[in-house]
PDB file of N, CA and C in Angstrom:
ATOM      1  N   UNK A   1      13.508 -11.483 -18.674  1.00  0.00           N
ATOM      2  CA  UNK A   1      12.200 -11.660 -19.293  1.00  0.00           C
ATOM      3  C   UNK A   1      11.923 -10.457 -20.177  1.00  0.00           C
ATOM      4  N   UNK A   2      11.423 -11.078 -21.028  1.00  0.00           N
ATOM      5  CA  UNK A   2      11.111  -9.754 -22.244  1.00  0.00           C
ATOM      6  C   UNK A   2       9.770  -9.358 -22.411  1.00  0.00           C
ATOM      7  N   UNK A   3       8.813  -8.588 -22.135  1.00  0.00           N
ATOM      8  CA  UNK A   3       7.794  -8.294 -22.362  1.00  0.00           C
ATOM      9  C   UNK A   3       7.276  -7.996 -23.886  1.00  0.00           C
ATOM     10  N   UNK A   4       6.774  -8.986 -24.592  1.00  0.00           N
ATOM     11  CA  UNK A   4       5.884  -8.658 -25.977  1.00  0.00           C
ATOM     12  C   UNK A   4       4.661  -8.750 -25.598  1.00  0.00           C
ATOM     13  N   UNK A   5       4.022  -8.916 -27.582  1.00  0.00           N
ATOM     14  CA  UNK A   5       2.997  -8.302 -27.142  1.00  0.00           C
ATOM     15  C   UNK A   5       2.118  -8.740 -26.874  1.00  0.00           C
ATOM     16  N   UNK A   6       2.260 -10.153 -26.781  1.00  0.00           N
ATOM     17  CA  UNK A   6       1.462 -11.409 -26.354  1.00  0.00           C
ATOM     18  C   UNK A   6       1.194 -11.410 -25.223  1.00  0.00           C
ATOM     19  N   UNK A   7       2.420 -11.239 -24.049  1.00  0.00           N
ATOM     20  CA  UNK A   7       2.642 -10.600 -22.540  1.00  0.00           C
ATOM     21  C   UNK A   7       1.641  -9.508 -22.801  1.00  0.00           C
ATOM     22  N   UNK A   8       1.552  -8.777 -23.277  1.00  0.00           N
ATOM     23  CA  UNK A   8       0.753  -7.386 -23.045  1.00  0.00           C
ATOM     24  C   UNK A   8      -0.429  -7.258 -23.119  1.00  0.00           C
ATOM     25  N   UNK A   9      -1.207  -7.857 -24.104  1.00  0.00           N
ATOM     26  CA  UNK A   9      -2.386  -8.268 -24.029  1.00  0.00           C
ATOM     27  C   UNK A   9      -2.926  -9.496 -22.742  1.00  0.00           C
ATOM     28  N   UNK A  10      -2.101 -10.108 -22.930  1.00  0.00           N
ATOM     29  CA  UNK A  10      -2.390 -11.000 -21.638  1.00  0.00           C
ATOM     30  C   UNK A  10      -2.764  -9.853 -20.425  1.00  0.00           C
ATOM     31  N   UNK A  11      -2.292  -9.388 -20.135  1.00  0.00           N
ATOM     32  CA  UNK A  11      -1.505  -8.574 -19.341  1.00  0.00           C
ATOM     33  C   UNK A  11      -2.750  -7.665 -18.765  1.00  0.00           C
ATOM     34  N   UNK A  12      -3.193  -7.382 -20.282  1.00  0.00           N
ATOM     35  CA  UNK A  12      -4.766  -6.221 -20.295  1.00  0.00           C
ATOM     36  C   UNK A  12      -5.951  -7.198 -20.134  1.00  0.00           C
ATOM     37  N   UNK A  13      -5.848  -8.500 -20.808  1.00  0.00           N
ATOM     38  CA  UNK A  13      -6.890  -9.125 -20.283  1.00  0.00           C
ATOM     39  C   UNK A  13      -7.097  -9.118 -18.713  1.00  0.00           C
ATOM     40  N   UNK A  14      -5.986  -9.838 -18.042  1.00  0.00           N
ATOM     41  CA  UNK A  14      -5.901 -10.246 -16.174  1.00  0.00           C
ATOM     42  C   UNK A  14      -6.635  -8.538 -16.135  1.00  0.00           C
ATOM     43  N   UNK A  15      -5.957  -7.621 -16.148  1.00  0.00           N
ATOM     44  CA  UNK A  15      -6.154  -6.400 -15.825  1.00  0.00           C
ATOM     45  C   UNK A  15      -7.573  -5.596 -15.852  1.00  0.00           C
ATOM     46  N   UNK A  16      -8.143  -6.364 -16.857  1.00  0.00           N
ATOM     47  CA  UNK A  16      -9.562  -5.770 -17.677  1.00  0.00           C
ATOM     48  C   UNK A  16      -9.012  -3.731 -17.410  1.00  0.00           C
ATOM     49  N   UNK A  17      -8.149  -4.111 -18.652  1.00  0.00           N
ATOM     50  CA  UNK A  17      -7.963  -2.151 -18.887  1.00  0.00           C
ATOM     51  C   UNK A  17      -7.139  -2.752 -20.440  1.00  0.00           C
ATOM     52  N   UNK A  18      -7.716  -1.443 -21.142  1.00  0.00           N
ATOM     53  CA  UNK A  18      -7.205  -1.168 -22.714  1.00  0.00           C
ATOM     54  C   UNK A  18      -6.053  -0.468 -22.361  1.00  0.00           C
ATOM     55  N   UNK A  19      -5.315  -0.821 -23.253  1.00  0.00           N
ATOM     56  CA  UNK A  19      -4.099   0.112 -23.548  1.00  0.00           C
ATOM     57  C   UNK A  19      -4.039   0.738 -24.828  1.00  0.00           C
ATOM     58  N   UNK A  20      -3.462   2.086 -24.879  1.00  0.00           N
ATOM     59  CA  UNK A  20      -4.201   2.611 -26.139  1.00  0.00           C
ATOM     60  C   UNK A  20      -3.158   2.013 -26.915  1.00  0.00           C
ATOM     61  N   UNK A  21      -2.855   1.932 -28.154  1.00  0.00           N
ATOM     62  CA  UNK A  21      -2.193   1.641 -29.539  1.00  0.00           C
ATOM     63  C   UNK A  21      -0.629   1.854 -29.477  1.00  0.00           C
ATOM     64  N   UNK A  22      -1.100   3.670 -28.933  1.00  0.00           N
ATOM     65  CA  UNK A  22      -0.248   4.733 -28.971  1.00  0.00           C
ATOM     66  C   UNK A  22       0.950   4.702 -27.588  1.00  0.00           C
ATOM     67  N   UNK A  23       0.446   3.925 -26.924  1.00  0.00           N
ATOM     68  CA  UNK A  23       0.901   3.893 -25.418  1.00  0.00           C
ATOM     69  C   UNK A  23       2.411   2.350 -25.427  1.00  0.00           C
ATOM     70  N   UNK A  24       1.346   1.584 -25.865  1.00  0.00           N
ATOM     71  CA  UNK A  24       1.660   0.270 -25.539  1.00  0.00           C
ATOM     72  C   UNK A  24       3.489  -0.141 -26.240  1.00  0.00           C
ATOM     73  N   UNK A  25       4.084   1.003 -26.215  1.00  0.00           N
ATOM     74  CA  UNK A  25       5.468   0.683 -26.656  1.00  0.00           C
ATOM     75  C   UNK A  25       6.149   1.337 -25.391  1.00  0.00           C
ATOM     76  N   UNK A  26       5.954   2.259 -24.526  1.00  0.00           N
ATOM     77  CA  UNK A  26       6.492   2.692 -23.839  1.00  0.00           C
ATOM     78  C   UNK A  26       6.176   1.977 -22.360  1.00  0.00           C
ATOM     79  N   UNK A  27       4.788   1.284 -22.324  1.00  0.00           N
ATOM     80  CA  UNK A  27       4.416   0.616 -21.363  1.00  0.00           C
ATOM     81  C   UNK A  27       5.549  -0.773 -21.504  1.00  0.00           C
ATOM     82  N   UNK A  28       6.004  -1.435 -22.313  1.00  0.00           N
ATOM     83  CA  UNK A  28       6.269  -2.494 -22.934  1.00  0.00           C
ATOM     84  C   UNK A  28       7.927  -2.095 -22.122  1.00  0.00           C
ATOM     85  N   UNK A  29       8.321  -0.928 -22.738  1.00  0.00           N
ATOM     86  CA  UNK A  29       9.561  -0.412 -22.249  1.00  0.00           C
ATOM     87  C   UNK A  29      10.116  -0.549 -20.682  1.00  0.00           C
ATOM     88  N   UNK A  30       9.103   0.317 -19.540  1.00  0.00           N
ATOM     89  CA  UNK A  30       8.168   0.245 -18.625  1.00  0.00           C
ATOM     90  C   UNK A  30       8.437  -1.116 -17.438  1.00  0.00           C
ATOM     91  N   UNK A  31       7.733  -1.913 -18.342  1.00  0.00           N
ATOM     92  CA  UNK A  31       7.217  -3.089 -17.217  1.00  0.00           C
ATOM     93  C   UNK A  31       9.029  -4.063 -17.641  1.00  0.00           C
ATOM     94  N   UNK A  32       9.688  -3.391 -18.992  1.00  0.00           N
ATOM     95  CA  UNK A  32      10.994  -4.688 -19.051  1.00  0.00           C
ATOM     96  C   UNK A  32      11.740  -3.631 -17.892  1.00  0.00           C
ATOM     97  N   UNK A  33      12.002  -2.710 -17.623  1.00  0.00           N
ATOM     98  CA  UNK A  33      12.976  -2.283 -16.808  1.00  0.00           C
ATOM     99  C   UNK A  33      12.422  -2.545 -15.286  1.00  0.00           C
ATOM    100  N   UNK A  34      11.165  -2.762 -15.259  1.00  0.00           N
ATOM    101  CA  UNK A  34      10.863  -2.693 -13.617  1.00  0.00           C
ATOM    102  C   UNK A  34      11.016  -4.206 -13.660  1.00  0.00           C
ATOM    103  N   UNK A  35      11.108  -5.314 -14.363  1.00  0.00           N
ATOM    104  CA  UNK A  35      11.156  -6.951 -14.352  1.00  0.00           C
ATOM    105  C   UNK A  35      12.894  -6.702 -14.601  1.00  0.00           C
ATOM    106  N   UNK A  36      13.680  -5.744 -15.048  1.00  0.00           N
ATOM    107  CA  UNK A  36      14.951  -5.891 -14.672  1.00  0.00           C
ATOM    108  C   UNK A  36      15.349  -5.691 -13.400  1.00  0.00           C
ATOM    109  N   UNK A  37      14.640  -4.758 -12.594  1.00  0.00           N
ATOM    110  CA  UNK A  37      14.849  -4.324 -10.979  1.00  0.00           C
ATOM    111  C   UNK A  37      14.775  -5.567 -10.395  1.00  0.00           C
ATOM    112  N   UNK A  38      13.757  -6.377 -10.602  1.00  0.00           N
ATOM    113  CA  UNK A  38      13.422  -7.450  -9.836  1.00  0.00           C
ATOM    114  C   UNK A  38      14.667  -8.697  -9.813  1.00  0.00           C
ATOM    115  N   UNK A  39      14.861  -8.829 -11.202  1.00  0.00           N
ATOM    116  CA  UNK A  39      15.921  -9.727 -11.490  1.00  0.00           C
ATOM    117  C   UNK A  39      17.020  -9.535 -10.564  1.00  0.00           C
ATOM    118  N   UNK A  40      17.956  -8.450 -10.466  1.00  0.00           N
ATOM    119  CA  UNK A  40      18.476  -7.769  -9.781  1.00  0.00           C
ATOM    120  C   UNK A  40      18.329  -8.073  -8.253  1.00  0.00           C
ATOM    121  N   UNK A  41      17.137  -8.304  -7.508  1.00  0.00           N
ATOM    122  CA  UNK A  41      17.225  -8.370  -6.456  1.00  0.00           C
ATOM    123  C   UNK A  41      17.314  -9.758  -6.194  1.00  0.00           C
ATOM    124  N   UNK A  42      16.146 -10.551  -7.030  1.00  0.00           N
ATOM    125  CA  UNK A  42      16.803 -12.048  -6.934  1.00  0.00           C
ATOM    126  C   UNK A  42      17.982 -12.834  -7.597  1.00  0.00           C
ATOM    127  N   UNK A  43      18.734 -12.152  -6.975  1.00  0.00           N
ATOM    128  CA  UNK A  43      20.475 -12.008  -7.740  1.00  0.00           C
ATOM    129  C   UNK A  43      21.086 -12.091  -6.820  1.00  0.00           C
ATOM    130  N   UNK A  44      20.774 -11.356  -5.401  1.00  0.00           N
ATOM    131  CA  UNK A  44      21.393 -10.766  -4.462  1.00  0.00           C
ATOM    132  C   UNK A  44      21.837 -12.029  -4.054  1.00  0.00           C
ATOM    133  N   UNK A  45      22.913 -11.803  -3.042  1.00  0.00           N
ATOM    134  CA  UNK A  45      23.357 -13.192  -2.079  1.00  0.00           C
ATOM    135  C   UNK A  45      22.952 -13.196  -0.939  1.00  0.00           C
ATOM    136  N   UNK A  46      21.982 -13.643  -0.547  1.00  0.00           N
ATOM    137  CA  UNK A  46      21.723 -13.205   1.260  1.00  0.00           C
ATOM    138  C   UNK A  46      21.687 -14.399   1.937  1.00  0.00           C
ATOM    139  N   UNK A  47      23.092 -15.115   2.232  1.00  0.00           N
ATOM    140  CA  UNK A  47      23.372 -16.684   2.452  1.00  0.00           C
ATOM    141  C   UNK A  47      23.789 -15.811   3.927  1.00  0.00           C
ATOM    142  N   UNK A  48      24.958 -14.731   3.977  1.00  0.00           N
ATOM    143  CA  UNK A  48      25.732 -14.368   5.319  1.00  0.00           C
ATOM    144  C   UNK A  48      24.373 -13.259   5.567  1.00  0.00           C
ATOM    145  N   UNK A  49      22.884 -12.932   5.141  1.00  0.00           N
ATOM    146  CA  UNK A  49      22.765 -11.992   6.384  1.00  0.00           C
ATOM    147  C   UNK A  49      22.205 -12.280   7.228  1.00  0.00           C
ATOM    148  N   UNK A  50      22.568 -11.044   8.385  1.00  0.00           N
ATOM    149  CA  UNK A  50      22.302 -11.591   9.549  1.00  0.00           C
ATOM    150  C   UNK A  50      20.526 -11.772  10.149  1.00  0.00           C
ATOM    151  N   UNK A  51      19.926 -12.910  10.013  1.00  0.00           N
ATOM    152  CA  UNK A  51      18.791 -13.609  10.119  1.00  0.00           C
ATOM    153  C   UNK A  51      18.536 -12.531  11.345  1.00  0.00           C
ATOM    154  N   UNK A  52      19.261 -12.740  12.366  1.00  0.00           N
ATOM    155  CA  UNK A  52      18.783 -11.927  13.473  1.00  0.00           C
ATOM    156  C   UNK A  52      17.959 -10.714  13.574  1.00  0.00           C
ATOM    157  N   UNK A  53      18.490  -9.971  12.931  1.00  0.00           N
ATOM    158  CA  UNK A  53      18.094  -8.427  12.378  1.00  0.00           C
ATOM    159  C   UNK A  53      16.968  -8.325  11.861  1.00  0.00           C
ATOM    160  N   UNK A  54      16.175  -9.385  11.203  1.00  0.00           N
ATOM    161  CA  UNK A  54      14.986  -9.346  10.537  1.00  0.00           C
ATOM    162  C   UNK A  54      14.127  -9.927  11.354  1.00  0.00           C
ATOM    163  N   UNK A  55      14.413 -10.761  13.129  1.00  0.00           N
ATOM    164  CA  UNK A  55      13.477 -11.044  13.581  1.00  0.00           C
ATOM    165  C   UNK A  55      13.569  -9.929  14.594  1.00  0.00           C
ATOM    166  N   UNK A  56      13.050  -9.028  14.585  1.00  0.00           N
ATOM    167  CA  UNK A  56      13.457  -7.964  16.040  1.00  0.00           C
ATOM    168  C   UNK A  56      11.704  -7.983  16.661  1.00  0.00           C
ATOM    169  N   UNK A  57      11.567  -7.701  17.407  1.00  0.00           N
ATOM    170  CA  UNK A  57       9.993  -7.585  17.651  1.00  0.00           C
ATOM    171  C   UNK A  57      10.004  -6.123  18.279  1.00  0.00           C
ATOM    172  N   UNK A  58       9.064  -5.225  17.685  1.00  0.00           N
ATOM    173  CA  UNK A  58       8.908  -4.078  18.414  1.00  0.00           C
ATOM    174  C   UNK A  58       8.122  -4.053  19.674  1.00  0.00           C
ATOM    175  N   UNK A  59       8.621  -3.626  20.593  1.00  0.00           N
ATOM    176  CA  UNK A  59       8.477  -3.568  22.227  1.00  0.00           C
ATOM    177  C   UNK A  59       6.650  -3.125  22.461  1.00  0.00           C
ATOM    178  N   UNK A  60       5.691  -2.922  22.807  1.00  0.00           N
ATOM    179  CA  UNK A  60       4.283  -3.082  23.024  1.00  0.00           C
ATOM    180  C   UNK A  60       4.480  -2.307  24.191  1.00  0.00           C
ATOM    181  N   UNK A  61       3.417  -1.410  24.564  1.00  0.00           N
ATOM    182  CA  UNK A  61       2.983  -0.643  25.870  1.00  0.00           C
ATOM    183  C   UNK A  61       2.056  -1.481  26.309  1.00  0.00           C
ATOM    184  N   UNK A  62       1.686  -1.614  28.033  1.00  0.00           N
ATOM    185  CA  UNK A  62       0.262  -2.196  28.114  1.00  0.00           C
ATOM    186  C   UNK A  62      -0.674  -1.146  27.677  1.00  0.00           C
ATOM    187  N   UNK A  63      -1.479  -1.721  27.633  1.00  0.00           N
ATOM    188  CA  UNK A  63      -3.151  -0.952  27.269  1.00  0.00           C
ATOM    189  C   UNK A  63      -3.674  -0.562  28.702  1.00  0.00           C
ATOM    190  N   UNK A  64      -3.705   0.711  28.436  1.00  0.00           N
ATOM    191  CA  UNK A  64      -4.472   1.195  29.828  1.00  0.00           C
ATOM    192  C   UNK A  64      -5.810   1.869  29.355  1.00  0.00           C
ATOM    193  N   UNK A  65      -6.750   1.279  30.464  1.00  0.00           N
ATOM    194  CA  UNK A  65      -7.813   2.228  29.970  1.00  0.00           C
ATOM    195  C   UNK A  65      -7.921   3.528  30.622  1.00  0.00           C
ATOM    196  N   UNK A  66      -8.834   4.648  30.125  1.00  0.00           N
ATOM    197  CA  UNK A  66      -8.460   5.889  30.900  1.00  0.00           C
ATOM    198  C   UNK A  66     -10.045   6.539  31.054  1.00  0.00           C
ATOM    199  N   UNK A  67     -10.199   6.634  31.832  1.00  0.00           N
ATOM    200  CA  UNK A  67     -11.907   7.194  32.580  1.00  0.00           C
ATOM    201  C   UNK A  67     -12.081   8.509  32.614  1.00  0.00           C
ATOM    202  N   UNK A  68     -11.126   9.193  31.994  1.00  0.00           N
ATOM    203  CA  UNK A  68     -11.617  10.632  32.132  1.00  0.00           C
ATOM    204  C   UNK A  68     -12.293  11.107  30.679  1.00  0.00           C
ATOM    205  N   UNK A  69     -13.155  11.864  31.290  1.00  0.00           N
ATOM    206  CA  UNK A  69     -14.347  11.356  30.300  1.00  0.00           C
ATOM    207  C   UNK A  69     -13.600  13.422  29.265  1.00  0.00           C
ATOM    208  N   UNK A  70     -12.775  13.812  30.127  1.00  0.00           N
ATOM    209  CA  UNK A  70     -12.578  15.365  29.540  1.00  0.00           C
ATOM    210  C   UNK A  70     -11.328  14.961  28.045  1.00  0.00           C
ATOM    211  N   UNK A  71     -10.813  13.913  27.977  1.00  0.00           N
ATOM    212  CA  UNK A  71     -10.072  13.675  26.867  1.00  0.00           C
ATOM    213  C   UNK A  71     -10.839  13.263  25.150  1.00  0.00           C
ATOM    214  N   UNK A  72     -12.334  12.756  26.037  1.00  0.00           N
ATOM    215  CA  UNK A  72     -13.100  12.892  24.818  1.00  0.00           C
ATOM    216  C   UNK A  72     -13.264  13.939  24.360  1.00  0.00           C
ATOM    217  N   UNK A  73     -14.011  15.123  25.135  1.00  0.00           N
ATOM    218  CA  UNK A  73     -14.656  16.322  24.929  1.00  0.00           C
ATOM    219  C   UNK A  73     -13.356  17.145  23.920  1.00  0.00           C
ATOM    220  N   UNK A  74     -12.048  16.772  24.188  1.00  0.00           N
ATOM    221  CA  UNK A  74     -10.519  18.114  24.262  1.00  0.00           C
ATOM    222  C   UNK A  74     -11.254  16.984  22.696  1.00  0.00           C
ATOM    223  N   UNK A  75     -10.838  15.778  22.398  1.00  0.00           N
ATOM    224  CA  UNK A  75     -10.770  15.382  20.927  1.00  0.00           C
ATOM    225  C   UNK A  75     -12.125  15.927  20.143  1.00  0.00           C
ATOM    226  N   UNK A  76     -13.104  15.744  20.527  1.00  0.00           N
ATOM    227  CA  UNK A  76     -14.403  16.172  19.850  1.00  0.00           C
ATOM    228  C   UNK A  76     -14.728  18.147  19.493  1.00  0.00           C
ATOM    229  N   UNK A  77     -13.743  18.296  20.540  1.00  0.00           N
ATOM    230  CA  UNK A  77     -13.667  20.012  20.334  1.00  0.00           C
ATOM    231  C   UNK A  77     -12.653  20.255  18.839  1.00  0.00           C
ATOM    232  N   UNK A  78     -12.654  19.568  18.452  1.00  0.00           N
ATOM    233  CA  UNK A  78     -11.089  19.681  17.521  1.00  0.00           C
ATOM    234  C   UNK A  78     -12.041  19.527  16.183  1.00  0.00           C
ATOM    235  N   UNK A  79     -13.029  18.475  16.313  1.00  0.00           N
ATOM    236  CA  UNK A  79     -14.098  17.968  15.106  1.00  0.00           C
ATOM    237  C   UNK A  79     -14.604  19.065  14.223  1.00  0.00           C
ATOM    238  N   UNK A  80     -15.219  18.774  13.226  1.00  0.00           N
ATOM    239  CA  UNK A  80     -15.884  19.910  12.364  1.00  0.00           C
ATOM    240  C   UNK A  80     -17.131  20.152  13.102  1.00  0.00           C
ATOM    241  N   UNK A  81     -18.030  18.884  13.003  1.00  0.00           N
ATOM    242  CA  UNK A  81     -19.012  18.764  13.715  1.00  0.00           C
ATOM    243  C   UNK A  81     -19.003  17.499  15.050  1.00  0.00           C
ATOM    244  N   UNK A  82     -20.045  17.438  15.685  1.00  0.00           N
ATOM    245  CA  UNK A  82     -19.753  17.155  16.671  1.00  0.00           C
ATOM    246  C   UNK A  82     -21.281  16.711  17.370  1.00  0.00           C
ATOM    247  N   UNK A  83     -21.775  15.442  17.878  1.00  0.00           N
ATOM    248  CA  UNK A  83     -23.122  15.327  18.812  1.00  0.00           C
ATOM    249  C   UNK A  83     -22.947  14.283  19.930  1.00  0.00           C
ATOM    250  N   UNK A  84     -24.034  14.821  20.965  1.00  0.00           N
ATOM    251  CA  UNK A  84     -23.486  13.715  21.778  1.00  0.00           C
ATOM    252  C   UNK A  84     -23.094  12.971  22.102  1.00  0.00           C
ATOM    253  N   UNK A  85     -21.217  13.016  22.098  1.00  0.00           N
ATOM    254  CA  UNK A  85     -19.703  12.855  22.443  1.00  0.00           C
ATOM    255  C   UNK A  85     -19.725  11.835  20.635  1.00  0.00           C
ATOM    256  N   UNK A  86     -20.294  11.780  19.461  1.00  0.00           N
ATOM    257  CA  UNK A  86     -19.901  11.371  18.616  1.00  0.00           C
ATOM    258  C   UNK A  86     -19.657  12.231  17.693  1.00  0.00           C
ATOM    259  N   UNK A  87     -18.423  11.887  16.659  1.00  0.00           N
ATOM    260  CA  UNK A  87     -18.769  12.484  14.851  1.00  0.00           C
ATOM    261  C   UNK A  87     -19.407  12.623  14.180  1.00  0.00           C
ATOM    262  N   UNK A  88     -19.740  13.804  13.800  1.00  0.00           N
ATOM    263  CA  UNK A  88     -20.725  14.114  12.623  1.00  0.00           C
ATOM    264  C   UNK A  88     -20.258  13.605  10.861  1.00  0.00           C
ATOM    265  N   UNK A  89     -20.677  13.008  10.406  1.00  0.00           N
ATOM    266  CA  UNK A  89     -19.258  13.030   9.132  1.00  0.00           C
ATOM    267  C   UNK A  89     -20.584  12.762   8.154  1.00  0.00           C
ATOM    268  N   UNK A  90     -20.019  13.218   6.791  1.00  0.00           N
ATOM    269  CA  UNK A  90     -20.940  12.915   5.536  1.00  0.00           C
ATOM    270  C   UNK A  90     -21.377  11.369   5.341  1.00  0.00           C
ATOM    271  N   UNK A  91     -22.965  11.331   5.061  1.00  0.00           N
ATOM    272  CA  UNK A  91     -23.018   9.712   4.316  1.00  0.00           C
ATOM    273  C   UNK A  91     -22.421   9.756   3.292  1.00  0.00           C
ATOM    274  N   UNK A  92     -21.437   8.603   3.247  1.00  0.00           N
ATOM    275  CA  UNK A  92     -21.059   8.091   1.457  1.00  0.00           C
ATOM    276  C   UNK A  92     -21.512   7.175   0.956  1.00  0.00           C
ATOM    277  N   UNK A  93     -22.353   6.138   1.919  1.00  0.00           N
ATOM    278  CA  UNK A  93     -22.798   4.991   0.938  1.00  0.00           C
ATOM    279  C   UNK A  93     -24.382   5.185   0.936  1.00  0.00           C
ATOM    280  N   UNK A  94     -24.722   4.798   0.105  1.00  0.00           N
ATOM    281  CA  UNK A  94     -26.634   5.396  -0.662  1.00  0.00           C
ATOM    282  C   UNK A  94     -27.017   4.172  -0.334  1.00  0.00           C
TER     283      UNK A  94
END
């Protein structure tokens, strides 16, 4: 696939972002070599691999709960700030 500049504008529309004038040859350059990577992979032959290997399931601990109330305090001692047994942290939303 060849990226012009028809692709490219398209491209900035989906995107809602300008590309400057000055840019848009090296971007063009850019997006054909990373659509060559891709090609490349759907190229590959993966008829012999082994299916197995991709279903593995990683092993799970049970969930224990734990009542000691001093593992809060050791984590909250570590905090910047700190109030009764919660985080202090900046508002970010107004």
């Amino acid at each position: 696939m060849n990226v012009d500049e028809r692709l490219l504008e398209k491209l900035e529309k989906l995107g809602m972002i300008e590309i400057a004038p000055d840019k848009k040859e090296a971007i063009k350059k850019d997006l054909d070599e990373i659509l060559g990577f891709v090609e490349n992979i759907s190229e590959l032959n993966l008829e012999d691999f082994d299916k197995e290997s991709t279903q593995k399931i990683t092993p799970l601990r049970e969930d224990t709960k734990h009542n000691d109330p001093s593992i809060a305090q050791k984590v909250l001692k570590n905090a910047p700030e700190a109030r009764e047994g919660y985080f202090i942290v900046p508002k970010i939303i107004e």
